[in-house]
C-alpha atoms as a PDB file:
ATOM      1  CA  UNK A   1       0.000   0.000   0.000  1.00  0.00           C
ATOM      2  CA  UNK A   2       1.394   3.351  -0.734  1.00  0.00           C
ATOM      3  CA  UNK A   3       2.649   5.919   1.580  1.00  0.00           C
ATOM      4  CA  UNK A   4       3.420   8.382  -0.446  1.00  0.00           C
ATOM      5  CA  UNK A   5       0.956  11.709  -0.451  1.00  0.00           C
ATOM      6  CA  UNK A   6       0.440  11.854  -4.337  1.00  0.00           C
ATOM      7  CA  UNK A   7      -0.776   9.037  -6.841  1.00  0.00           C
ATOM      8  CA  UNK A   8      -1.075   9.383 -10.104  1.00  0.00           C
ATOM      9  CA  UNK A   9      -3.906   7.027 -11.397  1.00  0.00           C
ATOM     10  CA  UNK A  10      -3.175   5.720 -14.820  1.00  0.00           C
ATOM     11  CA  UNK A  11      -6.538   4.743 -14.965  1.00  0.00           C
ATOM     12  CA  UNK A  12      -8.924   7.378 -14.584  1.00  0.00           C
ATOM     13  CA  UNK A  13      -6.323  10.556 -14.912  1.00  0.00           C
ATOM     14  CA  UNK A  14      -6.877  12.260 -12.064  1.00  0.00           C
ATOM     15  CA  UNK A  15      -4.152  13.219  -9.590  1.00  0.00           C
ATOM     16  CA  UNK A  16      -4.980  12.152  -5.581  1.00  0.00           C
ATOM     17  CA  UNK A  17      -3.550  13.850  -2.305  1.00  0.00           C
ATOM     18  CA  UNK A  18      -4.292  13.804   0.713  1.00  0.00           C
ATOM     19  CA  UNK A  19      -6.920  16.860   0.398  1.00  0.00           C
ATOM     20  CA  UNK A  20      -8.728  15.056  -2.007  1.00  0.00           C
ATOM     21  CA  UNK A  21      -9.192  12.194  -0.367  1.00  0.00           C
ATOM     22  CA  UNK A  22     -11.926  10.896   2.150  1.00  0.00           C
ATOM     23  CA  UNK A  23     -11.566   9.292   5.360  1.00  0.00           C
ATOM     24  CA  UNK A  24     -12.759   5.486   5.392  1.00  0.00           C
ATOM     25  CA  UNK A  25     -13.248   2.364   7.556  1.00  0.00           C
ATOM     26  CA  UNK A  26     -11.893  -0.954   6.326  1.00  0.00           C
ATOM     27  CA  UNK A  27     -14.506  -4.168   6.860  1.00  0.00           C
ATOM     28  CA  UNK A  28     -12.384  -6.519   5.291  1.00  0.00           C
ATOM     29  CA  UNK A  29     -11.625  -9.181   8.353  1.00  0.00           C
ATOM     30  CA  UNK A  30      -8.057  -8.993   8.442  1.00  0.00           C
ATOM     31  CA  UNK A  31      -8.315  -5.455   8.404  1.00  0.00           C
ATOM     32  CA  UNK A  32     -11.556  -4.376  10.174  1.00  0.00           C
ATOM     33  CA  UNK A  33     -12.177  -1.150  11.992  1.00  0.00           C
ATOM     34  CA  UNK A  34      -9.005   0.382  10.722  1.00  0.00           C
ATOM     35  CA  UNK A  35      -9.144   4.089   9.526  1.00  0.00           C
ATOM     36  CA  UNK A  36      -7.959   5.114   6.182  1.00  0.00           C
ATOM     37  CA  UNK A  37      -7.744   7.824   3.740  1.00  0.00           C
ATOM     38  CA  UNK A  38      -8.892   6.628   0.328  1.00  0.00           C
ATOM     39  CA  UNK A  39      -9.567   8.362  -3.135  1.00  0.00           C
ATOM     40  CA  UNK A  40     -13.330   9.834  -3.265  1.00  0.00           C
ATOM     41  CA  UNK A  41     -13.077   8.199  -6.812  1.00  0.00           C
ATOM     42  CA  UNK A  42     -12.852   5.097  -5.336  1.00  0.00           C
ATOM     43  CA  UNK A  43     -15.299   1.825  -5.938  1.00  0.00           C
ATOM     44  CA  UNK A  44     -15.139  -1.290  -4.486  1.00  0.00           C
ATOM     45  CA  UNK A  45     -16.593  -3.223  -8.069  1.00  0.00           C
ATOM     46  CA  UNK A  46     -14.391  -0.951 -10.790  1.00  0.00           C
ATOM     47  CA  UNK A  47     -11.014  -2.581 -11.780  1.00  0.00           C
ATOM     48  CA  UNK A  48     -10.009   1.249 -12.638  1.00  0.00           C
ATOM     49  CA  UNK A  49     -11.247   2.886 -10.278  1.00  0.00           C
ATOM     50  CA  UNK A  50      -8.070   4.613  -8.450  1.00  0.00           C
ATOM     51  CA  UNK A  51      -6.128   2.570  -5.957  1.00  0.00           C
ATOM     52  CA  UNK A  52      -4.731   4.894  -3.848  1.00  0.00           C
ATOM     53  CA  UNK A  53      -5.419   4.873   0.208  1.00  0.00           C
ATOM     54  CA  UNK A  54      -2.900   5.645   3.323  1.00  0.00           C
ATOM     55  CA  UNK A  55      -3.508   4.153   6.507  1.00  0.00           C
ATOM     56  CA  UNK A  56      -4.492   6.578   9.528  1.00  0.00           C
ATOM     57  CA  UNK A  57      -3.364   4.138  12.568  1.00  0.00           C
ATOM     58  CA  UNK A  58      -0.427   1.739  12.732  1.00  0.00           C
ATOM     59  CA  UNK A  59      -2.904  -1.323  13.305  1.00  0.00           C
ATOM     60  CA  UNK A  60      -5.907  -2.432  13.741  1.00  0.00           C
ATOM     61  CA  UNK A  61      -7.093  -2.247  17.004  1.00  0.00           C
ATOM     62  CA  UNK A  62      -7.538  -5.247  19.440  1.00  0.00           C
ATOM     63  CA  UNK A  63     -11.433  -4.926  19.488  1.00  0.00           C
ATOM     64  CA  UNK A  64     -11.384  -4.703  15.847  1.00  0.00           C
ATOM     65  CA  UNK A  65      -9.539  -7.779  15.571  1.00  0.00           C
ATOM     66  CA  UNK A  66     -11.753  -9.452  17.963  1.00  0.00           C
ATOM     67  CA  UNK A  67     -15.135  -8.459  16.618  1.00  0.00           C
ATOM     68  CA  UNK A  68     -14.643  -9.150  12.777  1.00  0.00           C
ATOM     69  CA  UNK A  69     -15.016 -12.565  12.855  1.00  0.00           C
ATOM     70  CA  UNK A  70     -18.522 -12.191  14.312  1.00  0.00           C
ATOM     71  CA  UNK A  71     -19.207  -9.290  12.231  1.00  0.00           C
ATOM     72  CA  UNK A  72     -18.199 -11.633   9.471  1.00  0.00           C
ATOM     73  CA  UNK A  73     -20.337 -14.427  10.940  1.00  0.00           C
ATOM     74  CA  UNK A  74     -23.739 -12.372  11.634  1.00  0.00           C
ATOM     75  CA  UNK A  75     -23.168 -10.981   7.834  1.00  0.00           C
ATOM     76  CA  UNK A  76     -22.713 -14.179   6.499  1.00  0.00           C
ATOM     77  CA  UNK A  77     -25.653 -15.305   8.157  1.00  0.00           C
ATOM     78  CA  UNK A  78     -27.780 -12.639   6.826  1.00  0.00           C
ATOM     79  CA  UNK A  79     -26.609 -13.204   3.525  1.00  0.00           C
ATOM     80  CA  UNK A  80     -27.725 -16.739   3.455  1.00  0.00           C
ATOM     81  CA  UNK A  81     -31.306 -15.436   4.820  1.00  0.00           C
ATOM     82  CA  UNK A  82     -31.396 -13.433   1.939  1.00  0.00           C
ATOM     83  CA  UNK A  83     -30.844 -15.444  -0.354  1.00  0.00           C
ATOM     84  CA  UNK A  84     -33.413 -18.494   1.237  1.00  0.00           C
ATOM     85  CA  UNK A  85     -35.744 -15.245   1.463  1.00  0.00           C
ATOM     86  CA  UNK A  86     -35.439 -14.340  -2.389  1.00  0.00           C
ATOM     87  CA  UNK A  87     -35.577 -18.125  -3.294  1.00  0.00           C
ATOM     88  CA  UNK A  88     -38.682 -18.139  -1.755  1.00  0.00           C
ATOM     89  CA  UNK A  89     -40.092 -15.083  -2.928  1.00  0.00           C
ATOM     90  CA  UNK A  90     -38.740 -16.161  -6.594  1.00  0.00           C
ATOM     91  CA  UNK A  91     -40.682 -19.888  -6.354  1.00  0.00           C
ATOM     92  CA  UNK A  92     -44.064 -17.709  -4.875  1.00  0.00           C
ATOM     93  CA  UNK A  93     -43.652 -15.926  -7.718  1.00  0.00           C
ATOM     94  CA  UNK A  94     -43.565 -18.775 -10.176  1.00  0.00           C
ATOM     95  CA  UNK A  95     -46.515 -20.437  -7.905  1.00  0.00           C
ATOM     96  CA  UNK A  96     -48.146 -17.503  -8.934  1.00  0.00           C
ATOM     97  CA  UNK A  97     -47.917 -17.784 -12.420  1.00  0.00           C
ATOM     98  CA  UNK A  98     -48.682 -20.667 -12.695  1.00  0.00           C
ATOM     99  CA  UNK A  99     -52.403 -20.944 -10.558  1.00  0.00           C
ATOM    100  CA  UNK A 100     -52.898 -17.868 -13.212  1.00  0.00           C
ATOM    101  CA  UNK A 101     -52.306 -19.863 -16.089  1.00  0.00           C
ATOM    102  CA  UNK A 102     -54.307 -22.427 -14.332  1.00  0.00           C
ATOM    103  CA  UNK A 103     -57.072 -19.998 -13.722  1.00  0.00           C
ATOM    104  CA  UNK A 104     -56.625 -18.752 -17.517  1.00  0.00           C
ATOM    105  CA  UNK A 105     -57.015 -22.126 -18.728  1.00  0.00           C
ATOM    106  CA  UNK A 106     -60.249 -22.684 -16.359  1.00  0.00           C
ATOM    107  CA  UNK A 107     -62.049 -19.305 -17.567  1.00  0.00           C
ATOM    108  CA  UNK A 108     -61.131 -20.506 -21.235  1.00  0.00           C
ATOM    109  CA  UNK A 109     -62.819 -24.029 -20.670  1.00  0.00           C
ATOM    110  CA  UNK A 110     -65.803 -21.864 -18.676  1.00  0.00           C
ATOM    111  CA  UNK A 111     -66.600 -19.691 -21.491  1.00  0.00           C
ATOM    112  CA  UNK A 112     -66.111 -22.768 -23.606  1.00  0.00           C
ATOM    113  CA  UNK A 113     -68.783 -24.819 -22.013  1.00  0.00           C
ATOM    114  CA  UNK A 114     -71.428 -21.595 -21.701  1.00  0.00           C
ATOM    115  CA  UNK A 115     -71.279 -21.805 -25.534  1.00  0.00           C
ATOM    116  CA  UNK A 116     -71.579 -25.266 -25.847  1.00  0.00           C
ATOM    117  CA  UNK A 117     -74.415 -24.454 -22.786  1.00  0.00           C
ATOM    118  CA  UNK A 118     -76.201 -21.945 -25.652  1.00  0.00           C
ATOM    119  CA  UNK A 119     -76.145 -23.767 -28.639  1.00  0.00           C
ATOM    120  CA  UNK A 120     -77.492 -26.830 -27.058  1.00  0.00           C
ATOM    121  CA  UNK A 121     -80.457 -24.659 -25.717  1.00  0.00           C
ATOM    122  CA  UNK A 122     -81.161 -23.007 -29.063  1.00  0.00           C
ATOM    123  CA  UNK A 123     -81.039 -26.511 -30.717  1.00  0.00           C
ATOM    124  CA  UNK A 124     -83.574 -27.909 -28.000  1.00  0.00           C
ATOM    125  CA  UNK A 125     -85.847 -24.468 -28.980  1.00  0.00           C
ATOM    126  CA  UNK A 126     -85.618 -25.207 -32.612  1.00  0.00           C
ATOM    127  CA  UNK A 127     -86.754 -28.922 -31.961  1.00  0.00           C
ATOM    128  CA  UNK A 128     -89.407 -27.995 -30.500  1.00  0.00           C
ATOM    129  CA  UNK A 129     -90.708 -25.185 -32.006  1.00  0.00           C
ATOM    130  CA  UNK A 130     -90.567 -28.377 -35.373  1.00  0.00           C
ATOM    131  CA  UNK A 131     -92.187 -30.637 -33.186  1.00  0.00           C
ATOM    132  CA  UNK A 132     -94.714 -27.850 -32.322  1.00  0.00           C
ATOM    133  CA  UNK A 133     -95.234 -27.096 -36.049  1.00  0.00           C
ATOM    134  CA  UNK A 134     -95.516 -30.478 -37.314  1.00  0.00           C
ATOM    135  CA  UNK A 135     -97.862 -31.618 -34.730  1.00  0.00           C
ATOM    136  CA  UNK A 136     -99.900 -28.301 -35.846  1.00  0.00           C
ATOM    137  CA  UNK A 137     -99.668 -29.544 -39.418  1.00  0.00           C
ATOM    138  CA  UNK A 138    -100.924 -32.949 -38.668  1.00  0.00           C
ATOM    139  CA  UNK A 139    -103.974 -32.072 -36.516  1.00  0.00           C
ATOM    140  CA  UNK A 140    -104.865 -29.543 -39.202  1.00  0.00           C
ATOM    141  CA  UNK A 141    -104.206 -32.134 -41.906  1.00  0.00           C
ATOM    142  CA  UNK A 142    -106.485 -34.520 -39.507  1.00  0.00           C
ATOM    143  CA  UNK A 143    -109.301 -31.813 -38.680  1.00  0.00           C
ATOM    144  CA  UNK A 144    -109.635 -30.760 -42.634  1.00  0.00           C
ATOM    145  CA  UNK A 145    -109.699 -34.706 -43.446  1.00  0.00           C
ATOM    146  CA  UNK A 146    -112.441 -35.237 -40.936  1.00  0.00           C
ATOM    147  CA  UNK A 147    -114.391 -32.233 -42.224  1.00  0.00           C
ATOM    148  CA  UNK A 148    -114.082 -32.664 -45.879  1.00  0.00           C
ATOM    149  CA  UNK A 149    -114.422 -36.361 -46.049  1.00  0.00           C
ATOM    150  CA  UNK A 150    -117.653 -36.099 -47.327  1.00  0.00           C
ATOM    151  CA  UNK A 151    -117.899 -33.784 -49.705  1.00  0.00           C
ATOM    152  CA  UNK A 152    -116.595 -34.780 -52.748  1.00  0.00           C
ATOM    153  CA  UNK A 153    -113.406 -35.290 -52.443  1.00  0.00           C
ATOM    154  CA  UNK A 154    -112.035 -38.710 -53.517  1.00  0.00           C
ATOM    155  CA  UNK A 155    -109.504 -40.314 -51.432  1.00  0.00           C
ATOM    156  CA  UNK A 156    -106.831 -42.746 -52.823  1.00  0.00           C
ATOM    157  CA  UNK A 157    -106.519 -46.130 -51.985  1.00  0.00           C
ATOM    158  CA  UNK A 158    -103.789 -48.204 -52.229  1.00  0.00           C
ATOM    159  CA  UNK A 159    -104.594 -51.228 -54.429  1.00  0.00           C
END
């Protein structure tokens, strides 16, 4: 790590000092709880960001060293909540979709059936309303042969 007051970053092009800088707190386990100036530039996921930092203290501090590994620990353990947590929320979500798709399906087959429901009904009308009409024809065919049987009219015979 440098100790020297100015970098140069070949990366971004921007000089660092010491007055540009900002003061920062190191997590990293070996490390944690130890001050440090660091470039305001700086990002912990760019490979160019600039590099340049200078340690405030000489070491890190016996608390520190004590309490990272549970720091470490409790984060680690929240991390693997999170994840179980976003699991779950991701397979409720594909639950979801799918008792909608189920439900989309079931509405389909529903309308479906209420049309197979109304053309059924309008075929039972139309069968009757024939049935009403021929049986209207025949007792009118049977009324005029009763009436007219006798008057003249010749009826055919089958030989």
């Amino acid at each position: 790590m440098s100790s020297s007051t100015t970098y140069e970053s070949t990366f971004s092009g921007h000089m660092c000092d010491m007055d540009r800088c900002v003061e920062r707190t190191s997590l990293s386990i070996r490390n944690f709880g130890r001050r440090f100036y660091g470039c305001q530039q700086w990002s912990p996921d760019s490979d160019q960001a600039c590099k340049f930092f200078k340690w405030l203290d000489k070491n890190t501090c016996p608390r520190g060293r004590a309490t990272a590994p549970l720091v470490h620990e409790r984060f680690m353990r929240y991390k693997a909540e999170a994840i179980a947590a976003r699991n779950e929320r991701d397979e409720a979500h594909a639950r979801e979709a799918e008792v909608r798709e189920l439900l989309r399906i079931t509405k389909r087959k529903a309308e479906k059936t209420k049309f197979a429901l109304w053309i059924a009904e309008d075929k039972v009308y139309k069968y009757r309303l024939a049935l009403l009409l021929s049986w209207t024809v025949v007792g009118l065919y049977f009324v005029f042969s009763t009436v007219f049987r006798g008057h003249g009219h010749t009826q055919l015979r089958l030989p």
